[in-house]
N, C-alpha and C. Protein backbone atom coordinates (compact mmCIF):
# COMPACT_ATOMS: atom_id res chain seq x y z
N UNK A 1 -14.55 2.09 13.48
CA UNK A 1 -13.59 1.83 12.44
C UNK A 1 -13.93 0.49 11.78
N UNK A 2 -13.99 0.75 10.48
CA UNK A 2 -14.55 -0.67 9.76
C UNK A 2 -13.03 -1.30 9.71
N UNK A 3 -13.16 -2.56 9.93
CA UNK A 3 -12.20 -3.78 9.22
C UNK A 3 -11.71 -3.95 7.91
N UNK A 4 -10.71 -4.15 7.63
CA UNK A 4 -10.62 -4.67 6.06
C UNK A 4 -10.25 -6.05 6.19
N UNK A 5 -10.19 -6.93 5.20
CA UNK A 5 -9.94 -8.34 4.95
C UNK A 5 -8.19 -8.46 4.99
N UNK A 6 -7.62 -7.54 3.86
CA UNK A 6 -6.47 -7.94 3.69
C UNK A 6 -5.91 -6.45 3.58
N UNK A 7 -4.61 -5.86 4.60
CA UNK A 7 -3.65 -5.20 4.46
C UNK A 7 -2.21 -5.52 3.50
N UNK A 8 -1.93 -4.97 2.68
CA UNK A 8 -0.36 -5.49 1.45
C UNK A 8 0.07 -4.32 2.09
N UNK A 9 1.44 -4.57 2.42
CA UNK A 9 2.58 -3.69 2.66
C UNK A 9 3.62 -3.85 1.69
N UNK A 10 4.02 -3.41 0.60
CA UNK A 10 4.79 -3.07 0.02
C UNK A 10 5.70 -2.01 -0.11
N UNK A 11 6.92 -2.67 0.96
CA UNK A 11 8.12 -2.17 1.14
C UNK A 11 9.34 -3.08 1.19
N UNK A 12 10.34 -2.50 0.62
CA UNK A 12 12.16 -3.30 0.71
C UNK A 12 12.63 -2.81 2.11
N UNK A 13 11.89 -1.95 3.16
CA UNK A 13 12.36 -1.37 3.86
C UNK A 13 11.94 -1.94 5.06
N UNK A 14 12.65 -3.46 6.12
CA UNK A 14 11.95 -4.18 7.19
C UNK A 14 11.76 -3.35 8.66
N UNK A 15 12.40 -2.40 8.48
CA UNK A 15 11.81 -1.35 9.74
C UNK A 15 10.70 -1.01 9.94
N UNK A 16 10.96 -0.37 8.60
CA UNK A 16 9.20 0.11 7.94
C UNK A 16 8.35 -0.94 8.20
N UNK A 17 8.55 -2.30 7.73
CA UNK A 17 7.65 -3.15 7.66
C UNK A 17 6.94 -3.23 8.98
N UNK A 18 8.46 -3.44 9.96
CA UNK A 18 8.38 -3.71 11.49
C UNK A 18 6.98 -2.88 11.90
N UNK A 19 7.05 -1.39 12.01
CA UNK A 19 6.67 -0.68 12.60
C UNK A 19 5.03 -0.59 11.61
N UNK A 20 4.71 -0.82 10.81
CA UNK A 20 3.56 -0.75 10.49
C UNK A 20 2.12 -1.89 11.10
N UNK A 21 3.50 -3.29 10.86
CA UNK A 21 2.88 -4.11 11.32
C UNK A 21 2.65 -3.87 12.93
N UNK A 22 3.18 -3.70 13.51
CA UNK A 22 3.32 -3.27 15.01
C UNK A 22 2.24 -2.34 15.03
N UNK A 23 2.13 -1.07 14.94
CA UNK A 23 0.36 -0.74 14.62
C UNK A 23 -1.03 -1.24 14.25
N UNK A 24 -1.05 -2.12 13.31
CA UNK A 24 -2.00 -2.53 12.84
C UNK A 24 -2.07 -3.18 13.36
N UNK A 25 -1.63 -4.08 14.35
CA UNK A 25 -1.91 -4.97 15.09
C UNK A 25 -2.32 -4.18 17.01
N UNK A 26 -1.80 -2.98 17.16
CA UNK A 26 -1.82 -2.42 18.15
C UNK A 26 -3.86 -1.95 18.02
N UNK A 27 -4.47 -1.46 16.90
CA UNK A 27 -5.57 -1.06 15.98
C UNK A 27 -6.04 -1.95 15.76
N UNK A 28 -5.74 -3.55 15.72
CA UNK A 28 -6.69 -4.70 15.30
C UNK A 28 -7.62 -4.36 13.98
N UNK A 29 -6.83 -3.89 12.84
CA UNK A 29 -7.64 -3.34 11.87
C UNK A 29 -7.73 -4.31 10.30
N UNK A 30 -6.99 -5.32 10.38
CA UNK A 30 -7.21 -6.41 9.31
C UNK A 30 -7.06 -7.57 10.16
N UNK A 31 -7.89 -8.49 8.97
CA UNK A 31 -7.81 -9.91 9.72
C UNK A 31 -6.20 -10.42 8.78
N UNK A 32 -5.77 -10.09 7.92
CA UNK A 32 -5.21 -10.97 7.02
C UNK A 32 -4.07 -9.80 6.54
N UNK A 33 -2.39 -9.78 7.30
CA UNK A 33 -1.27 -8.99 6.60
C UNK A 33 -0.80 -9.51 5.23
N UNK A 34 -0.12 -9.21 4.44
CA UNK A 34 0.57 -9.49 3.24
C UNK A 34 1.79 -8.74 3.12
N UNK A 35 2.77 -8.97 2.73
CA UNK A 35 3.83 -8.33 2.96
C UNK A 35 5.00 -8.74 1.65
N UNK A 36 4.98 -7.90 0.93
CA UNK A 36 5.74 -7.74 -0.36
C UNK A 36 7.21 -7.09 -0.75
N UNK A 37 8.24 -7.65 -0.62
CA UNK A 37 9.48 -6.22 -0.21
C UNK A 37 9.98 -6.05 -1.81
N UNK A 38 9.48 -6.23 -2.48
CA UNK A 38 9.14 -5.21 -4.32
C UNK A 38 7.99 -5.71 -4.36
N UNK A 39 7.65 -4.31 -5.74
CA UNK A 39 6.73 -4.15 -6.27
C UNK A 39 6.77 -5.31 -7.55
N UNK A 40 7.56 -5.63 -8.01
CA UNK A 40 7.12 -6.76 -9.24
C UNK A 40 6.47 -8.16 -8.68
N UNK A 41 7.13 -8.18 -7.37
CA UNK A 41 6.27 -9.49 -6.37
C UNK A 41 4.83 -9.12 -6.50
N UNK A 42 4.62 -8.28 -5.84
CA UNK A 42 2.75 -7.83 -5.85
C UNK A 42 2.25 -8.00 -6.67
N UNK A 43 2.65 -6.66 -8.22
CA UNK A 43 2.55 -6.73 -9.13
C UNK A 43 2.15 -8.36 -9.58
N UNK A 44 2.34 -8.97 -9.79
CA UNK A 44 2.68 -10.77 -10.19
C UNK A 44 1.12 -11.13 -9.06
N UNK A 45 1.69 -11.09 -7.87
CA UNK A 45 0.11 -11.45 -6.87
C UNK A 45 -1.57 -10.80 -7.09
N UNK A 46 -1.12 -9.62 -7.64
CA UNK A 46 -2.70 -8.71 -7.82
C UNK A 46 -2.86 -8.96 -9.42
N UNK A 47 -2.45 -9.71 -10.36
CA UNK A 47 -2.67 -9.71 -11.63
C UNK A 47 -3.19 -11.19 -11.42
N UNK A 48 -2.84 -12.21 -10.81
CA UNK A 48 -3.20 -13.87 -10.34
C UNK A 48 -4.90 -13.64 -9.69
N UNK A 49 -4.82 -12.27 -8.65
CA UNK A 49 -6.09 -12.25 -7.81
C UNK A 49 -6.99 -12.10 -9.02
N UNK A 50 -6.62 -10.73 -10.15
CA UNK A 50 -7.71 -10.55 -11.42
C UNK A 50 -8.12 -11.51 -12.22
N UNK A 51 -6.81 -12.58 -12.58
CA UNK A 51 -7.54 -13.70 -13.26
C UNK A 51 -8.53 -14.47 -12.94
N UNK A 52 -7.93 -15.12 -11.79
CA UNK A 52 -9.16 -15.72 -10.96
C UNK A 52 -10.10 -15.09 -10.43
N UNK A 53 -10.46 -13.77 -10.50
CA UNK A 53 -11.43 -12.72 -9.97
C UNK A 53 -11.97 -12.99 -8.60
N UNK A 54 -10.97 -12.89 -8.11
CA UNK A 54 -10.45 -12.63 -6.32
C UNK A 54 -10.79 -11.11 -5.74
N UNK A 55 -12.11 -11.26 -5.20
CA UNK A 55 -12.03 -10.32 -4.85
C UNK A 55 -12.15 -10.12 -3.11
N UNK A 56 -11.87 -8.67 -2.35
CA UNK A 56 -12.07 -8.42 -1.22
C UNK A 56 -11.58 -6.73 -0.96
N UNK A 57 -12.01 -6.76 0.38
CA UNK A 57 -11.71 -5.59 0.94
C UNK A 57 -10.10 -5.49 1.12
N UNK A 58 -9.80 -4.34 0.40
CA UNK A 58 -7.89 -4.08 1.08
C UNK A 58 -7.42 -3.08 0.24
N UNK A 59 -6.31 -2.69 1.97
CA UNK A 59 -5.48 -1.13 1.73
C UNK A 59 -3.97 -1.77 1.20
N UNK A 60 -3.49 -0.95 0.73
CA UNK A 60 -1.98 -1.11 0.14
C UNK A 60 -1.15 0.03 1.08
N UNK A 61 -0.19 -0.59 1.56
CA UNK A 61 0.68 0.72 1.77
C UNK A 61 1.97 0.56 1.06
N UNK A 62 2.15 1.45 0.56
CA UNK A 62 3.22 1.39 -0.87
C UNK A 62 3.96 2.29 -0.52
N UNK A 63 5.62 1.73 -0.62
CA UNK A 63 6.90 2.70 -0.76
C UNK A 63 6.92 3.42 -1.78
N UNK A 64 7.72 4.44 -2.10
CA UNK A 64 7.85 5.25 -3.01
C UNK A 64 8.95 4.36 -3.93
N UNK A 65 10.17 4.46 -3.04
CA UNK A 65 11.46 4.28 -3.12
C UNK A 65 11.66 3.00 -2.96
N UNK A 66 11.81 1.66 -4.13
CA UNK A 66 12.06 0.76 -4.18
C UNK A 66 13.18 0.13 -5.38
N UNK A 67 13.77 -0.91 -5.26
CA UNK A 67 15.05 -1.44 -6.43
C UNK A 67 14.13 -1.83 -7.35
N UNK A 68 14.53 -2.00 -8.45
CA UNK A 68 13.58 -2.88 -9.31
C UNK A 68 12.31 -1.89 -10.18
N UNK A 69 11.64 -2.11 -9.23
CA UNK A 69 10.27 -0.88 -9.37
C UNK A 69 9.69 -0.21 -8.00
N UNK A 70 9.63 0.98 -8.82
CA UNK A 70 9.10 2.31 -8.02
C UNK A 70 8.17 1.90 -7.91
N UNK A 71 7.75 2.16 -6.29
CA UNK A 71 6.10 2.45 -5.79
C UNK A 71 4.80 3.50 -7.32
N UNK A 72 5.93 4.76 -7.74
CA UNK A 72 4.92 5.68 -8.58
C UNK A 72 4.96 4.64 -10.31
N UNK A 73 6.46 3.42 -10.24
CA UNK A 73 6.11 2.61 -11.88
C UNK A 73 4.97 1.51 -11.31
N UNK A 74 4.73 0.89 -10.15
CA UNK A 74 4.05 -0.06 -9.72
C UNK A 74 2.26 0.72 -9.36
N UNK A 75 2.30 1.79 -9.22
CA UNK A 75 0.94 2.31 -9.54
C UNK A 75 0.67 2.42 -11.20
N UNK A 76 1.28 2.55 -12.35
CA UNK A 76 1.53 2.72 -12.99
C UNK A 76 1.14 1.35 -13.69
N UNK A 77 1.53 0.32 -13.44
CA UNK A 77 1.46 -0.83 -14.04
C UNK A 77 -0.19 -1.54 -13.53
N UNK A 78 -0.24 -1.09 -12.28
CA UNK A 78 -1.15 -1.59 -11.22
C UNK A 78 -2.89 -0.95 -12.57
N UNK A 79 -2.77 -0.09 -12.68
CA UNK A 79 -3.65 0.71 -13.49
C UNK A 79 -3.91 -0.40 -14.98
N UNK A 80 -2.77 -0.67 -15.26
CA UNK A 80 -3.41 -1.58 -16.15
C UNK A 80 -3.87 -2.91 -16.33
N UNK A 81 -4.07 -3.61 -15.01
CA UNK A 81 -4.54 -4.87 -15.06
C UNK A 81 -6.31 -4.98 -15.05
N UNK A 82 -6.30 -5.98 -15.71
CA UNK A 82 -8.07 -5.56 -16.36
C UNK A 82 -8.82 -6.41 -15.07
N UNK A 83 -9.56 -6.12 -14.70
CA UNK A 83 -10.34 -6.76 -13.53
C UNK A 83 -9.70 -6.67 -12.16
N UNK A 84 -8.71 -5.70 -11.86
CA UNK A 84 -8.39 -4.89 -10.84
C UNK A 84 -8.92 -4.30 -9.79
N UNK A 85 -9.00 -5.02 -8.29
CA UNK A 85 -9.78 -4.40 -7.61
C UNK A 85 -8.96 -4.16 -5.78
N UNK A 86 -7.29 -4.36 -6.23
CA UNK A 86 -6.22 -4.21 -5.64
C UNK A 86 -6.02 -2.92 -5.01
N UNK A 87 -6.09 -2.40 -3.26
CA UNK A 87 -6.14 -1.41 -2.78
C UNK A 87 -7.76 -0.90 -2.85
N UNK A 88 -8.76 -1.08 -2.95
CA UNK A 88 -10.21 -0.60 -3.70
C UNK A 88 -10.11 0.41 -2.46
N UNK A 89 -9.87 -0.22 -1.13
CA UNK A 89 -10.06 0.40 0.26
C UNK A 89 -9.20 1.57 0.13
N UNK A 90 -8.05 1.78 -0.73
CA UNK A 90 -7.22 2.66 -0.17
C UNK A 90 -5.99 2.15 -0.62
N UNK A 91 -5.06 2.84 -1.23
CA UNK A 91 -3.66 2.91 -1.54
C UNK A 91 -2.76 4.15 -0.89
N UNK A 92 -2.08 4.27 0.41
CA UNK A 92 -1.45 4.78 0.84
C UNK A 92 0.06 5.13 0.31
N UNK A 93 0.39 5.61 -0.19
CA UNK A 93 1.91 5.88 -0.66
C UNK A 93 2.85 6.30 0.29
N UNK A 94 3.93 5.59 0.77
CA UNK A 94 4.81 6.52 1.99
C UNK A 94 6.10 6.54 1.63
N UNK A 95 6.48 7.71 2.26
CA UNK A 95 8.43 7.56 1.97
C UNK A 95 8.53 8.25 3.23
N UNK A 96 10.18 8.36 3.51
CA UNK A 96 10.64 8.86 4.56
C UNK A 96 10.72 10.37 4.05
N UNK A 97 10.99 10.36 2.93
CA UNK A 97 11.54 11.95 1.99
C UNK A 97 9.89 12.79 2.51
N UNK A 98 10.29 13.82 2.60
CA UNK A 98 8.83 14.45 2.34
C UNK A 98 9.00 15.91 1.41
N UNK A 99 9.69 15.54 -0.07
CA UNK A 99 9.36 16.09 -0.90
C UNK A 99 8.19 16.23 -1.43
N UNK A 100 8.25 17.74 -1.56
CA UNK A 100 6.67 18.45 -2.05
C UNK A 100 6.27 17.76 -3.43
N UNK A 101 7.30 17.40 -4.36
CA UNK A 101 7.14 16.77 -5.80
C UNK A 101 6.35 15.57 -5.55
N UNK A 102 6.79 14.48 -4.17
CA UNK A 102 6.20 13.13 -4.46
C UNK A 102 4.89 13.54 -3.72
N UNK A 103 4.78 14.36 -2.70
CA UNK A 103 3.13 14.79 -2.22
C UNK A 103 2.24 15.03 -3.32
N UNK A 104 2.84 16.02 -3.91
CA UNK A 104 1.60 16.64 -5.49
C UNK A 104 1.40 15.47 -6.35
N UNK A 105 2.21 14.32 -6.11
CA UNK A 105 2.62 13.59 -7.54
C UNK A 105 1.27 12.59 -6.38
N UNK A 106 1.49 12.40 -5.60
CA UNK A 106 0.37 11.46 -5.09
C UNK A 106 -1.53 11.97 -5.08
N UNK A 107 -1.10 13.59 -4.75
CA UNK A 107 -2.47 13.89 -4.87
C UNK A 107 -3.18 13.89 -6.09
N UNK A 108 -2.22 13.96 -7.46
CA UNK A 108 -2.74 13.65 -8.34
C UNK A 108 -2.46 12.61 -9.36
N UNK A 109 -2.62 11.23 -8.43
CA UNK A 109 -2.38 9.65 -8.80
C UNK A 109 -3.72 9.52 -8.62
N UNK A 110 -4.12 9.21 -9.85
CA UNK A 110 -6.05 8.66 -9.60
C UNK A 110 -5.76 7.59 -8.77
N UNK A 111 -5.29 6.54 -8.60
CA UNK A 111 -5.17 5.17 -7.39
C UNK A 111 -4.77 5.20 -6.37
N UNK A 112 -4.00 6.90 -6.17
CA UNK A 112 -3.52 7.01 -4.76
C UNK A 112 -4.42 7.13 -3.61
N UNK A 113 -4.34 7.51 -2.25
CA UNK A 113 -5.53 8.07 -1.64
C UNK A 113 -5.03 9.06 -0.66
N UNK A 114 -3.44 8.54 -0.30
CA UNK A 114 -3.12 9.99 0.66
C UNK A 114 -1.53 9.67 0.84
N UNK A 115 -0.55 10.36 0.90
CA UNK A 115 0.98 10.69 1.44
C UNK A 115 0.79 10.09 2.47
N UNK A 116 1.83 9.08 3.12
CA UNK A 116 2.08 8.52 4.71
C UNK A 116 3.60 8.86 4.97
N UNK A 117 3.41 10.19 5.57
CA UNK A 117 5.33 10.11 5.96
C UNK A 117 5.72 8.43 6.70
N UNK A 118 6.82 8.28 6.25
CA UNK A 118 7.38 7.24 7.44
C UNK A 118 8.10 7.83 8.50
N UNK A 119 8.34 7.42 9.95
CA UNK A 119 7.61 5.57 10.02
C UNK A 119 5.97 5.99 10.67
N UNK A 120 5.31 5.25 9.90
CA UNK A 120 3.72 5.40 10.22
C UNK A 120 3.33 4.63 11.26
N UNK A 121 2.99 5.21 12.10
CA UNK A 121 2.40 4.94 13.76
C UNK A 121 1.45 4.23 14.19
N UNK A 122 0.56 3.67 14.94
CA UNK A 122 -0.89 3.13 15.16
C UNK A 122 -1.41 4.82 15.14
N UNK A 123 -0.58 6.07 15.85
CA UNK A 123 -1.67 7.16 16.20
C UNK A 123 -1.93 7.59 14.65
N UNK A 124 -0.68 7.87 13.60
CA UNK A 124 -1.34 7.87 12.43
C UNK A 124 -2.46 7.32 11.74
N UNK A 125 -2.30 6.15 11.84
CA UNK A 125 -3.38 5.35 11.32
C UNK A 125 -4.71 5.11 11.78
N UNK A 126 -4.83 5.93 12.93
CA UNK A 126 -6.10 6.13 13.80
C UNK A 126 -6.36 6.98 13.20
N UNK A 127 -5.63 8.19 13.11
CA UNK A 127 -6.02 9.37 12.00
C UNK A 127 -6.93 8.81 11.08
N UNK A 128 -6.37 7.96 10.33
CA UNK A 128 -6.60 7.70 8.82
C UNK A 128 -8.00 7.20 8.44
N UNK A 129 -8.52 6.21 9.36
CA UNK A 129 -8.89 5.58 9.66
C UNK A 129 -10.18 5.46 10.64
């Protein structure tokens, strides 16, 4: 299993947060967490990384279901920053819902890379991974 530099968790949801981080650390699979509870926070952080053309290895795991902005308006916005190289490893999308609408709607998100029911596990992410 290759390493990445930097994991972003973007979720309002600290359970979620809890339990992801609690895996990835169980997996030793980034050197470097980030942890965002909205998407306009990130949003704001991955447009700073493009200016200064910051680049590295890293996965996103993105809520669906957030105040403010949606995980599917924050892919959305994410698409238009010019020198963008935010998630390159992988953009995971998760919700607890496992409506068939937000599955199809992810398989066909060019930036997505795969549905993560919550709460996502270390054994999931061994899957993934």
């Amino acid at each position: 299993m290759k390493k990445v530099e930097t994991v972003y968790i973007i979720d309002d949801d600290e359970i979620a947060i809890f339990c992801i981080k609690k895996s990835l650390k169980q997996i030793a699979f980034c050197d470097n967490l980030i942890i965002f509870n909205d998407g306009i926070t990130a949003l704001d952080h991955f447009v700073k990384l493009a200016k200064n053309n910051i680049k590295s290895s890293s996965i996103i795991f993105l809520d669906i279901n957030m105040p403010e902005m949606s995980g599917w308006h924050f892919l959305e916005e994410l698409k238009n920053i010019s020198g963008n190289e935010a998630g390159k490893d992988g953009i995971y999308v998760m919700s607890s819902s496992l409506d068939v609408a937000d599955i199809e709607k992810v398989h066909n998100n060019s930036l997505a890379t795969k549905f993560l029911p919550k709460p996502v596990t270390s054994a999931l992410l061994l899957d993934i991974f």
